[in-house]
Protein backbone atom coordinates (compact mmCIF):
# COMPACT_ATOMS: atom_id res chain seq x y z
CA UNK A 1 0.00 0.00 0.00
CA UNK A 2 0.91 3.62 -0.98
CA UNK A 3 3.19 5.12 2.23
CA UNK A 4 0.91 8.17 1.97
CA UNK A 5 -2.37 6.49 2.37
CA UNK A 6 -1.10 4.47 5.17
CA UNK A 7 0.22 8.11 6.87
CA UNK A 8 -3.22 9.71 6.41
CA UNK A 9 -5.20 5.91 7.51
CA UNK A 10 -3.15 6.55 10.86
CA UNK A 11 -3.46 10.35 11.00
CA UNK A 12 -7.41 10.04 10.73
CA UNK A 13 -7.34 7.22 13.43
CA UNK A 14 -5.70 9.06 15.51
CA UNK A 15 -7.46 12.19 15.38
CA UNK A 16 -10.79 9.55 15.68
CA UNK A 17 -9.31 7.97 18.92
CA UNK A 18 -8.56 11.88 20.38
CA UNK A 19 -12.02 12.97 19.32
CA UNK A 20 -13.69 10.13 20.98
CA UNK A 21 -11.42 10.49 24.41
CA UNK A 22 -12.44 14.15 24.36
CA UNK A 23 -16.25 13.13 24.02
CA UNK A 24 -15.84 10.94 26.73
CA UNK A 25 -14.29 13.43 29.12
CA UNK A 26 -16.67 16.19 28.68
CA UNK A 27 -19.37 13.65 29.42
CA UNK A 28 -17.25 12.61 32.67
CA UNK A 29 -15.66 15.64 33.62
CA UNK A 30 -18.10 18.44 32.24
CA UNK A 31 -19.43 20.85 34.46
CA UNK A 32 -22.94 21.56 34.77
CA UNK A 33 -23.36 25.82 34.36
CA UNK A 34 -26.41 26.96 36.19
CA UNK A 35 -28.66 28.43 33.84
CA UNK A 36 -29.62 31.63 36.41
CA UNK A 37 -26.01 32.77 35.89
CA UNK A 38 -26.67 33.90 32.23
CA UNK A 39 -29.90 34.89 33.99
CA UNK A 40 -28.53 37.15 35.93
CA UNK A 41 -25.88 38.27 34.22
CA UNK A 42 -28.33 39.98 31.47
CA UNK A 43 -29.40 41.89 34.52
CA UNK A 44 -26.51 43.33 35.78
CA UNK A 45 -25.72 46.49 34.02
CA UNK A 46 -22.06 45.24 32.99
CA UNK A 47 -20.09 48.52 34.35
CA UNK A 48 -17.81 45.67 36.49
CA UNK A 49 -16.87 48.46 38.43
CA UNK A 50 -16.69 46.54 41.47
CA UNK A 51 -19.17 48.29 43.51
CA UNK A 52 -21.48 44.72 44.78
CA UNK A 53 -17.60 43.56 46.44
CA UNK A 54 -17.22 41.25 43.55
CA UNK A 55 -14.10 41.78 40.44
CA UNK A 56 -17.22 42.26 37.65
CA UNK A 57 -20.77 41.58 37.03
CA UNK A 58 -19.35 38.04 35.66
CA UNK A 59 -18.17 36.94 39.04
CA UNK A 60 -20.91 38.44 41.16
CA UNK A 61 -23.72 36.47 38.81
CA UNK A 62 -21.87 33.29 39.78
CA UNK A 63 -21.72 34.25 43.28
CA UNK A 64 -25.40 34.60 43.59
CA UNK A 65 -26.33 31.30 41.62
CA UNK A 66 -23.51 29.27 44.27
CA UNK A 67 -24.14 30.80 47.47
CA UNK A 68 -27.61 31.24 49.12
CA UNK A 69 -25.72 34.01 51.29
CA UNK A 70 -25.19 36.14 48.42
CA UNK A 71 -27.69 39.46 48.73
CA UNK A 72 -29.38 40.19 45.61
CA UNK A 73 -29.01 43.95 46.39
CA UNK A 74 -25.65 44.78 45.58
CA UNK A 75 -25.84 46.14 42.78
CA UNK A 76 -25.69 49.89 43.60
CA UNK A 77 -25.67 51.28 40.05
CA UNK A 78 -28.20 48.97 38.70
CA UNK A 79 -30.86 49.69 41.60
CA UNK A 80 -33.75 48.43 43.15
CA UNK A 81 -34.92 47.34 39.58
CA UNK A 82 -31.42 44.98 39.40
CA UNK A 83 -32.52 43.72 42.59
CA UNK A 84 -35.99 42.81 41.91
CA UNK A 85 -35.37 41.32 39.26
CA UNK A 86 -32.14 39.35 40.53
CA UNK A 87 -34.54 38.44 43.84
CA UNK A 88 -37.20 36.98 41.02
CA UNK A 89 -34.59 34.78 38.94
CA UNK A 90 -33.54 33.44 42.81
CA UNK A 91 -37.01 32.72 43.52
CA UNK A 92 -36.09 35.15 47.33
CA UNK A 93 -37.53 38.02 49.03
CA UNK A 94 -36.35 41.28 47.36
CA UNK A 95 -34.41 43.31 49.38
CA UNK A 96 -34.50 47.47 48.87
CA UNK A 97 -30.41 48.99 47.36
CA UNK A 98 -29.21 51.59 48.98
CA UNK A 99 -29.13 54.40 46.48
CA UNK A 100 -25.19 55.86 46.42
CA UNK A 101 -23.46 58.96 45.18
CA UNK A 102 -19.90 60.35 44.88
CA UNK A 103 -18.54 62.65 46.78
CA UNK A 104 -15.54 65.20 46.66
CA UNK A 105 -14.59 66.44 49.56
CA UNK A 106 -13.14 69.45 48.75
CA UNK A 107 -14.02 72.79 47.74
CA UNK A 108 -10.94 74.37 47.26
CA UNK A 109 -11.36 75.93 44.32
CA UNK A 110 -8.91 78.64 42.10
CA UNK A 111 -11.58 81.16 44.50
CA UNK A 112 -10.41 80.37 47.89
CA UNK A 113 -6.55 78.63 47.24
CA UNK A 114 -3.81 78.90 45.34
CA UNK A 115 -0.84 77.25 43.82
CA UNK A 116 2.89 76.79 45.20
CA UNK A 117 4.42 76.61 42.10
CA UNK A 118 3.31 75.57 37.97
CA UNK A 119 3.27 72.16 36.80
CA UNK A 120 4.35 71.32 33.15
CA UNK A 121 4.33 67.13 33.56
CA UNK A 122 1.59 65.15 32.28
CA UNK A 123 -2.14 66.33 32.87
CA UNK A 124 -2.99 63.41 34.97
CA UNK A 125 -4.17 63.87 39.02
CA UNK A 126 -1.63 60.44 39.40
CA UNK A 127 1.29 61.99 37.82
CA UNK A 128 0.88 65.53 39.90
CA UNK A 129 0.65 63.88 43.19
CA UNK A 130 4.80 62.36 42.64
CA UNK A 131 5.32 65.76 42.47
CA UNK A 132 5.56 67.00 45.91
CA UNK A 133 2.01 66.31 46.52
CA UNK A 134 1.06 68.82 43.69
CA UNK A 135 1.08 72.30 42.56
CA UNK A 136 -1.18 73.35 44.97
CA UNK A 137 -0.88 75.26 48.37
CA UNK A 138 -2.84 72.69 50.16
CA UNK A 139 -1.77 68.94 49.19
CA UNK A 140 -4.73 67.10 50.26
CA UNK A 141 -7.11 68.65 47.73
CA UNK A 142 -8.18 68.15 44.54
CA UNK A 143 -5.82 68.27 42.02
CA UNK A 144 -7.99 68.90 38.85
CA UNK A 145 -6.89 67.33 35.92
CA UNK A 146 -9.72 64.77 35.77
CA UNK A 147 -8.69 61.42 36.19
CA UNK A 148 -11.75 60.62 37.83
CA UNK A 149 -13.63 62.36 35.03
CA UNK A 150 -12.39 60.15 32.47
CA UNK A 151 -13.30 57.09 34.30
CA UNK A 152 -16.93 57.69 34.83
CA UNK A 153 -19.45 56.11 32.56
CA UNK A 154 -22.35 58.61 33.24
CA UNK A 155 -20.58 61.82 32.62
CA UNK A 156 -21.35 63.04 36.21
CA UNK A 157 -18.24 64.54 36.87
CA UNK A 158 -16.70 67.64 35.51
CA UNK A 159 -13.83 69.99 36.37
CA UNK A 160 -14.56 73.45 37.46
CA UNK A 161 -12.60 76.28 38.50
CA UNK A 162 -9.69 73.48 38.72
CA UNK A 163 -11.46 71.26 40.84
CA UNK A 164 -13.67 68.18 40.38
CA UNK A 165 -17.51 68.51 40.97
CA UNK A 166 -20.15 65.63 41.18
CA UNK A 167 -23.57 65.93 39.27
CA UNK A 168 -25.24 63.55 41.48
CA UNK A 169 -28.64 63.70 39.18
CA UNK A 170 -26.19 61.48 36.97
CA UNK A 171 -24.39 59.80 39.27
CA UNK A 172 -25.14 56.07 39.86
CA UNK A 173 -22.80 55.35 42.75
CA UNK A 174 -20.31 52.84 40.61
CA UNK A 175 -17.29 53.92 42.72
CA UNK A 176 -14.71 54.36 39.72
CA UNK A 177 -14.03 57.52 40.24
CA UNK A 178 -13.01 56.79 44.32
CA UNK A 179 -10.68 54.01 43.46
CA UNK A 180 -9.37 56.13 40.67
CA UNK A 181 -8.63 59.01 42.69
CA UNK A 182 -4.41 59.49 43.83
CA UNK A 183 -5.68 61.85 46.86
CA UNK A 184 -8.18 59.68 48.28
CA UNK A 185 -10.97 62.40 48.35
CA UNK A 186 -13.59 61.04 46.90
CA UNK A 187 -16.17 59.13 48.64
CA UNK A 188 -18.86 56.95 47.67
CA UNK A 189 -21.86 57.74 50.15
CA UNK A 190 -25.87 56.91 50.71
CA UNK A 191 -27.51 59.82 48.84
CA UNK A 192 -29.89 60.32 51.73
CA UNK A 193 -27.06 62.45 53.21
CA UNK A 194 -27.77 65.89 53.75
CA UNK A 195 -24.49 66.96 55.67
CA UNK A 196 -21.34 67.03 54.03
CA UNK A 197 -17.84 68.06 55.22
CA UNK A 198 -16.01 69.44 52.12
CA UNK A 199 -12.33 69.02 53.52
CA UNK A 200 -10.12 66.46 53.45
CA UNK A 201 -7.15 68.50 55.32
CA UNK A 202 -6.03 67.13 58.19
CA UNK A 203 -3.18 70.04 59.22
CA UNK A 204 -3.16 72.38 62.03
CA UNK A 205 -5.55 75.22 61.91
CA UNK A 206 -3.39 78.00 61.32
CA UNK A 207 -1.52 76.36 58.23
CA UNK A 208 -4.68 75.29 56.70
CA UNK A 209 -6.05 78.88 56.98
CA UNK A 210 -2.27 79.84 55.06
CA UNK A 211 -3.63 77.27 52.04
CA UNK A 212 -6.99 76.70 51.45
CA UNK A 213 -9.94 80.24 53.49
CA UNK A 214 -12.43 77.06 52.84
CA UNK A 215 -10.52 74.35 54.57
CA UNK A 216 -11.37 72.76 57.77
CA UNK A 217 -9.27 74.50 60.67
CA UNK A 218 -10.40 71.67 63.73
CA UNK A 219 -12.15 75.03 65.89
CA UNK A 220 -14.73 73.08 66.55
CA UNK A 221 -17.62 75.21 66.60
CA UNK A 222 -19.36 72.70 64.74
CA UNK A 223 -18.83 70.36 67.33
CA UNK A 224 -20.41 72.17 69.93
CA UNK A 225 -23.40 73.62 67.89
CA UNK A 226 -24.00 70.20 67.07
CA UNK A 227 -27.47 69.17 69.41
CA UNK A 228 -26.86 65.39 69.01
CA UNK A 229 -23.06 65.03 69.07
CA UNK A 230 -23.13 63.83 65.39
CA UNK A 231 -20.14 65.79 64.75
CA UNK A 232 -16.41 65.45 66.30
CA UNK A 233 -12.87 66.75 65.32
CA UNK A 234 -10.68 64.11 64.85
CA UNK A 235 -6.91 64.78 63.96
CA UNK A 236 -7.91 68.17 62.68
CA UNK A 237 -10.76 68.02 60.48
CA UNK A 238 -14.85 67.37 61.64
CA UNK A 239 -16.27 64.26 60.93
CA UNK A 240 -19.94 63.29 60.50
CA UNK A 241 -21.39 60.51 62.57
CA UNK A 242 -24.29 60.11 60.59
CA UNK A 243 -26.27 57.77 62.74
CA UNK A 244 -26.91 60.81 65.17
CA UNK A 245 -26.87 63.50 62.30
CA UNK A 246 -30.70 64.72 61.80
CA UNK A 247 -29.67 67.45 59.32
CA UNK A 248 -30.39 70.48 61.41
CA UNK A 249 -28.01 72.21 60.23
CA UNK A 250 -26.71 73.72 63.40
CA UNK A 251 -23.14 72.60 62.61
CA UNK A 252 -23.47 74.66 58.97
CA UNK A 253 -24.30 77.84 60.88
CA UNK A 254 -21.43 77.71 63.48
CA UNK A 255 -18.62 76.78 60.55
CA UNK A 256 -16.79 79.69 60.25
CA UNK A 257 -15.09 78.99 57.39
CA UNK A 258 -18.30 77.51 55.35
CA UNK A 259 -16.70 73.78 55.02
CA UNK A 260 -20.07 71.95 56.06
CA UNK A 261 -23.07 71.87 53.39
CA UNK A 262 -26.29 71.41 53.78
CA UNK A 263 -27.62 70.24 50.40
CA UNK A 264 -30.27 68.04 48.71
CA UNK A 265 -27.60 65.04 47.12
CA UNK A 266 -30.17 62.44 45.81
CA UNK A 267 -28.51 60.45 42.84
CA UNK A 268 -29.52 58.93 39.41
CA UNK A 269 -32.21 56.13 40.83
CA UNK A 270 -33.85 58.60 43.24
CA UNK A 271 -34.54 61.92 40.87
């Protein structure tokens, strides 16, 4: 017989033999995917920003269809809709989201600071902050050249007067824009807030007042107008203890430099 044929008679035997060992072992071997998964995932709104605790909307669909622990209310951009529908596919009792919104805490703006010297490097927040902390006089603000802007999917973030500002009537709470930040001043909060500290210094009084006439210089004023004790100065700055805070707005009125809003800061799913 021909040396060719007998090549190709052994080639296509083998390749026969592998084929039916691979049949085999996906019969043996094969996994079982839960249907719910895909399910679910078609639910999810696919940002994968991260925001339910899980690496994507990928892992957090398989989470839910594994573990019976899993809330079906983690989705904070996708809403109480995400979860209804998620607590339906589950065949469990739906279970209301918590509607989030960014927040930058700072409102140092070109009006009340200033810079220490000019930058020329890359226009990225990351690439400033190597630099001595920035050009600015204060080096826990916000840096301004939109890193955080570039990352968010809803356009609810621009840059004015060199700083960033949240439009939380687009904002859907994904947190990209927190874990994108290089000064750590933007916060992912409930949008039932009403109080807001707009600092992020944490210097002595009288060198804040040298950098930023809106910064937080630790007099606390606010702490004592407070009626509830929902507000205390820790390490220089006023923090909100928001299970005490009834928006009164006491603290707003005894600021003295104006770093304490009051302000309505409902987000995307609550408009």
């Amino acid at each position: 017989m021909n040396p060719i044929i007998i090549a190709a008679i052994v080639v296509v035997g083998i390749g026969a033999v592998c084929a039916a060992v691979l049949v085999v072992a996906s019969k043996l071997f094969g996994v079982e995917e839960d249907e719910r998964v895909a399910k679910i995932r078609e639910c999810l709104p696919g940002a994968n920003c991260g925001a339910c605790g899980y690496v994507g909307c990928d892992d957090y669909a398989k989470a839910l269809s594994k573990d019976k622990n899993v809330k079906a209310n983690l989705c904070i951009p996708g809403s109480d809709l995400v979860s209804k529908q998620i607590s339906e596919i589950l065949g469990v009792e739906f279970e209301n989201v918590i509607e989030q919104v960014a927040f930058v805490h700072c409102y140092g703006d070109c009006e009340y600071t200033s810079n220490k010297m000019e930058y020329a490097g890359v226009k990225s927040c990351l690439a400033e902050k190597t630099l001595y902390g920035g050009k600015g006089k204060c080096t826990f603000g916000c840096l301004g050249h939109g890193d955080c802007v570039a990352v968010c999917p809803h356009d609810a973030i621009c840059i004015e007067n060199g700083i960033a500002r949240i439009n939380t009537r687009k904002c859907v709470g994904c947190g990209l824009c927190e874990k994108t930040c290089p000064q750590g001043i933007i916060e992912i909060v409930p949008d039932s807030y009403k109080m807001i500290i707009t600092c992020s210094n944490t210097e002595k009084g009288a060198i804040v007042r040298n950098e930023c006439s809106k910064g937080c210089i630790g007099c606390k004023k606010c702490e004592k107008a407070c009626p509830h004790g929902a507000i205390t100065v820790t390490n220089n700055l006023a923090q909100i203890d928001y299970e005490k805070c009834c928006s009164c707005g006491e603290c707003v009125k005894g600021c003295p430099v104006g770093c304490i809003v009051f302000a309505d800061f409902k987000g995307k799913h609550n408009t």
